[in-house]
C-alpha atoms as a PDB file:
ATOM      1  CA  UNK A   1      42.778  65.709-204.621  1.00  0.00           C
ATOM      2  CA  UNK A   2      41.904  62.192-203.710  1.00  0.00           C
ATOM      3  CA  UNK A   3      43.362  61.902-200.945  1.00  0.00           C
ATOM      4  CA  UNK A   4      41.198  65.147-199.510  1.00  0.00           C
ATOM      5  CA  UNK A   5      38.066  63.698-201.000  1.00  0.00           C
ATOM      6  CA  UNK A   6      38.864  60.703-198.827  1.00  0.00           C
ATOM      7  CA  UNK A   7      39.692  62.233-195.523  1.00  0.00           C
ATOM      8  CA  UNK A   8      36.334  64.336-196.073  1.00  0.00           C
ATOM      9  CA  UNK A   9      34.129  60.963-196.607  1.00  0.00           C
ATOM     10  CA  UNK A  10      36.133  59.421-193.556  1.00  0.00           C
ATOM     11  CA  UNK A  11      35.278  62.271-191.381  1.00  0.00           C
ATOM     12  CA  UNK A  12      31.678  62.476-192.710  1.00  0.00           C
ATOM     13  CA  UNK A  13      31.606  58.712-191.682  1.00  0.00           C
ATOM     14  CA  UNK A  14      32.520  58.737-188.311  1.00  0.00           C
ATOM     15  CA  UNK A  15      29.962  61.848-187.600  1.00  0.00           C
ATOM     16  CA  UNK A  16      27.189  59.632-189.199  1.00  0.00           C
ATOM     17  CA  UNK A  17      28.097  56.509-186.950  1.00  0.00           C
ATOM     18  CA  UNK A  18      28.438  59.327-184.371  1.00  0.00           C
ATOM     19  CA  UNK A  19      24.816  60.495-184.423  1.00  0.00           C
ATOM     20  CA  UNK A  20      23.796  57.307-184.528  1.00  0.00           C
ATOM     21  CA  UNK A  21      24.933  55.585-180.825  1.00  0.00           C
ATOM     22  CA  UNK A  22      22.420  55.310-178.424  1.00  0.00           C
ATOM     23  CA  UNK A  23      22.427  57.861-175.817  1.00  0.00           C
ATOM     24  CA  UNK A  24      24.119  56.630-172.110  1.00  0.00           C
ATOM     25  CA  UNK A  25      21.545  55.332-169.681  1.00  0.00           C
ATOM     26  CA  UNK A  26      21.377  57.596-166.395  1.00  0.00           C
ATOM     27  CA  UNK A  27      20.938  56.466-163.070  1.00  0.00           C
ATOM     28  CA  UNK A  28      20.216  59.787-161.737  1.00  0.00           C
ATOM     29  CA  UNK A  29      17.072  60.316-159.714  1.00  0.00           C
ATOM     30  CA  UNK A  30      14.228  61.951-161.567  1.00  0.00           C
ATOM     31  CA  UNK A  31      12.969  65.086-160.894  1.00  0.00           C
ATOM     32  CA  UNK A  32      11.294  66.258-158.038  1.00  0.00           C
ATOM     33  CA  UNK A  33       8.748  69.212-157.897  1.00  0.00           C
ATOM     34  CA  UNK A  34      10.175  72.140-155.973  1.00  0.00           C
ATOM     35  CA  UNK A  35       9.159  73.109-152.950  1.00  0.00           C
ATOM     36  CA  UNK A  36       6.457  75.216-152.111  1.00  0.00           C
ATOM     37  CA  UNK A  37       7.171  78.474-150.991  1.00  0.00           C
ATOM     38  CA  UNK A  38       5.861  79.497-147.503  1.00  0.00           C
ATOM     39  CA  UNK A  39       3.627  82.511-147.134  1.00  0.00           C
ATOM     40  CA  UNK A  40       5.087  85.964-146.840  1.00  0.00           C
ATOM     41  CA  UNK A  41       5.122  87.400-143.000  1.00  0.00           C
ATOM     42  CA  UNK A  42       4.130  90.952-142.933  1.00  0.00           C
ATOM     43  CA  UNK A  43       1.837  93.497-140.767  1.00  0.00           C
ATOM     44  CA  UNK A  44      -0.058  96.296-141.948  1.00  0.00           C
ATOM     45  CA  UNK A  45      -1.605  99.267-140.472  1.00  0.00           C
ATOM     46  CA  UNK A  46      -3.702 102.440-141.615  1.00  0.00           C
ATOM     47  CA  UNK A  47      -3.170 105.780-139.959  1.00  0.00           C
ATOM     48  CA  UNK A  48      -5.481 108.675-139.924  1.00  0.00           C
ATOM     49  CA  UNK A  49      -3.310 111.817-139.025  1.00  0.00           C
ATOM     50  CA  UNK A  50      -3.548 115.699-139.324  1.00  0.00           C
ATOM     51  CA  UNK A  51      -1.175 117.588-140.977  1.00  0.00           C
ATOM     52  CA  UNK A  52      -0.131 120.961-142.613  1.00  0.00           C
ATOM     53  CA  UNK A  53       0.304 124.553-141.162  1.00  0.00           C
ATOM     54  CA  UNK A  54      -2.629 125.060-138.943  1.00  0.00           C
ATOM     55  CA  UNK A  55      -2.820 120.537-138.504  1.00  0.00           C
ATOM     56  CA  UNK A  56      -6.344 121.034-140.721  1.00  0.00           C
ATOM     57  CA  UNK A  57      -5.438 118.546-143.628  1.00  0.00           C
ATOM     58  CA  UNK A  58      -6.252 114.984-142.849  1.00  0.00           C
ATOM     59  CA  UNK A  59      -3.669 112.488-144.058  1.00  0.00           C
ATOM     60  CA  UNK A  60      -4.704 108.524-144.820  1.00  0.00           C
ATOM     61  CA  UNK A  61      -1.574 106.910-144.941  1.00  0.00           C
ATOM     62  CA  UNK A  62      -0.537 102.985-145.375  1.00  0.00           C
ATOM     63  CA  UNK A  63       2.751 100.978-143.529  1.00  0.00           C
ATOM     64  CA  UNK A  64       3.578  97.781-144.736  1.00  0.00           C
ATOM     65  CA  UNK A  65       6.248  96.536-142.192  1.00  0.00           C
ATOM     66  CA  UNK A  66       8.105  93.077-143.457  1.00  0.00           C
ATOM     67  CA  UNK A  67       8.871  90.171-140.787  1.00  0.00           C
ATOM     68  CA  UNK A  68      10.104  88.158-143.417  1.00  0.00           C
ATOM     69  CA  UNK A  69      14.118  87.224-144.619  1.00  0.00           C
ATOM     70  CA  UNK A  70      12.992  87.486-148.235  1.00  0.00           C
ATOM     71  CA  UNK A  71      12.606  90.878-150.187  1.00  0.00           C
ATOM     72  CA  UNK A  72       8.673  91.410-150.558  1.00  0.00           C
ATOM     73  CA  UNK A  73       6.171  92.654-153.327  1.00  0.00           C
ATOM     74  CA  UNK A  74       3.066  93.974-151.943  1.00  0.00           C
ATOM     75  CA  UNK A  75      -0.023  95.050-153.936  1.00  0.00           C
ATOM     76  CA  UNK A  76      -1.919  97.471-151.910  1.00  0.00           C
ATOM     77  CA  UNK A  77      -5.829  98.655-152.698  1.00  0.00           C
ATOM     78  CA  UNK A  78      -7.378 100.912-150.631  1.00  0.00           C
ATOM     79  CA  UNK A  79     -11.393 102.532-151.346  1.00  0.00           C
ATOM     80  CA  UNK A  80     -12.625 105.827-149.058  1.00  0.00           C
ATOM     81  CA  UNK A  81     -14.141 109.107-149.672  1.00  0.00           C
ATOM     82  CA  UNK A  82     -12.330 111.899-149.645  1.00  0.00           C
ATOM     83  CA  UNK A  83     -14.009 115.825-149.828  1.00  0.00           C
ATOM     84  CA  UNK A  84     -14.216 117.771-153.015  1.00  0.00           C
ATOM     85  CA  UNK A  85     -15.234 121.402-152.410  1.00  0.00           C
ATOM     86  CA  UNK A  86     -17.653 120.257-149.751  1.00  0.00           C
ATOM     87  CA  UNK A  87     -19.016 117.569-152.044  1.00  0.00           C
ATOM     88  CA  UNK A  88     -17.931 113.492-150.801  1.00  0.00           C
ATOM     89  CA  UNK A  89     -17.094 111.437-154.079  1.00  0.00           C
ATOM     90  CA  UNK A  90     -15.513 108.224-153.454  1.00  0.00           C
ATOM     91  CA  UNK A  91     -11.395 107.443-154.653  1.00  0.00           C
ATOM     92  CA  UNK A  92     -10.204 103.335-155.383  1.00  0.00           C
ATOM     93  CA  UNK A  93      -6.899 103.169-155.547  1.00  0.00           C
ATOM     94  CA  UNK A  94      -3.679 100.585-156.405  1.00  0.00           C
ATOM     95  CA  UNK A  95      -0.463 100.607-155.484  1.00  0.00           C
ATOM     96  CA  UNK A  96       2.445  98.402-155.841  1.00  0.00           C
ATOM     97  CA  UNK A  97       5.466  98.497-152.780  1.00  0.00           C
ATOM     98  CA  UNK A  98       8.721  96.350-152.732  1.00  0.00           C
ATOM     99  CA  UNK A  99       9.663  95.923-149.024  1.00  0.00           C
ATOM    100  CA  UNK A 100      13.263  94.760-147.981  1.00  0.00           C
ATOM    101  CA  UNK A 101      13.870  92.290-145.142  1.00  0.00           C
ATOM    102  CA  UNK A 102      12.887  93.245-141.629  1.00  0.00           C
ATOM    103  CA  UNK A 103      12.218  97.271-143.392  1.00  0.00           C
ATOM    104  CA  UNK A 104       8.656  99.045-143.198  1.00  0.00           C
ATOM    105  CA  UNK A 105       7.255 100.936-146.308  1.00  0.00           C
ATOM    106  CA  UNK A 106       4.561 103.204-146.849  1.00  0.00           C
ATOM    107  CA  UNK A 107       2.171 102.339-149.516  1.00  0.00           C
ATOM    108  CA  UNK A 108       0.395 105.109-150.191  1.00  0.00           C
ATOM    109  CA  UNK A 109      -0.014 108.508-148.754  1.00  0.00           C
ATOM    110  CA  UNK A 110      -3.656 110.041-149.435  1.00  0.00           C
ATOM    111  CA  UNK A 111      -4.952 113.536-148.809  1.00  0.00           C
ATOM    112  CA  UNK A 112      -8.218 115.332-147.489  1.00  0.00           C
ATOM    113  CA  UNK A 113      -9.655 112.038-146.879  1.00  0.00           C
ATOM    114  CA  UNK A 114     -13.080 111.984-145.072  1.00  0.00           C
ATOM    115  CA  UNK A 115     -12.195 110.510-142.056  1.00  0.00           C
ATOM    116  CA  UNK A 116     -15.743 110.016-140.914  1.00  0.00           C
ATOM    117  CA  UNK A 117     -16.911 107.934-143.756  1.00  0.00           C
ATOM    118  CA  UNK A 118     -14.298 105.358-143.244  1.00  0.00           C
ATOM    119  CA  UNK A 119     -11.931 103.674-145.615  1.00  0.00           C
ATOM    120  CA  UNK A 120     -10.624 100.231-146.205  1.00  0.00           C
ATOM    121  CA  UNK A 121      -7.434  98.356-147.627  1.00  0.00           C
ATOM    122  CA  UNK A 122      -6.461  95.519-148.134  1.00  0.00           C
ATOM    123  CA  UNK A 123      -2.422  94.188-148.790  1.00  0.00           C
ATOM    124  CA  UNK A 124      -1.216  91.150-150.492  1.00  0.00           C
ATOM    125  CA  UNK A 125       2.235  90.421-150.910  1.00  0.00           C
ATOM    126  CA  UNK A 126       4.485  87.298-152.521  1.00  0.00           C
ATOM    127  CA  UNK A 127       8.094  86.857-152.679  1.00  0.00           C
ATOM    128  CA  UNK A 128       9.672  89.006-155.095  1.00  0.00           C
END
């Protein structure tokens, strides 16, 4: 029994003197601050178009087309009119694309639009 009481108390010694050392200096360089990240290339484009059976529906639509080697997040908003029975009310709207290298995407896709009042988007994108 003493001699396990000792081997404990030697053990518990040499973890005490252990802790104790003084960490190794390092001669490694310190740390820079990475780099910053160079701004996404991309193009975008709005297209008014007709569709459906007799080419009477008008279609607002939004292509987000990548010229970039990294994969893309783009946060598209977009604000226009669009026709309610005959009545104009206005439509905001958000929406959020992930566009591969080199790949085009279509943000959004927006029906009976009023093509004569206009709309507007804009599309901001970051590395994913």
């Amino acid at each position: 029994m003493k001699l396990a009481i000792a081997v404990v108390a030697l053990t518990l010694g040499a973890c005490a003197s252990m802790q104790t050392a003084s960490p190794p200096v390092s001669s490694a360089a310190p740390e820079t601050a990475p780099a910053i990240a160079a701004e996404p290339k991309f193009t975008s484009e709005a297209r008014w178009e007709t569709a459906g059976y007799n080419n009477d529906e008008i279609v607002y639509t939004i292509l987000i087309t990548s010229q970039d080697s990294r994969i893309l997040r783009c946060n598209t908003r977009m604000q226009g009119y669009y026709l309610n029975a005959g009545t104009k009310t206005s439509i905001a709207d958000q929406q959020i694309s992930t566009v591969f290298p080199n790949q085009q995407v279509q943000a959004g896709i927006w029906l009976d639009m009023d093509q004569s009042s206009g709309s507007s988007y804009q599309v901001k994108c970051r590395p994913a």
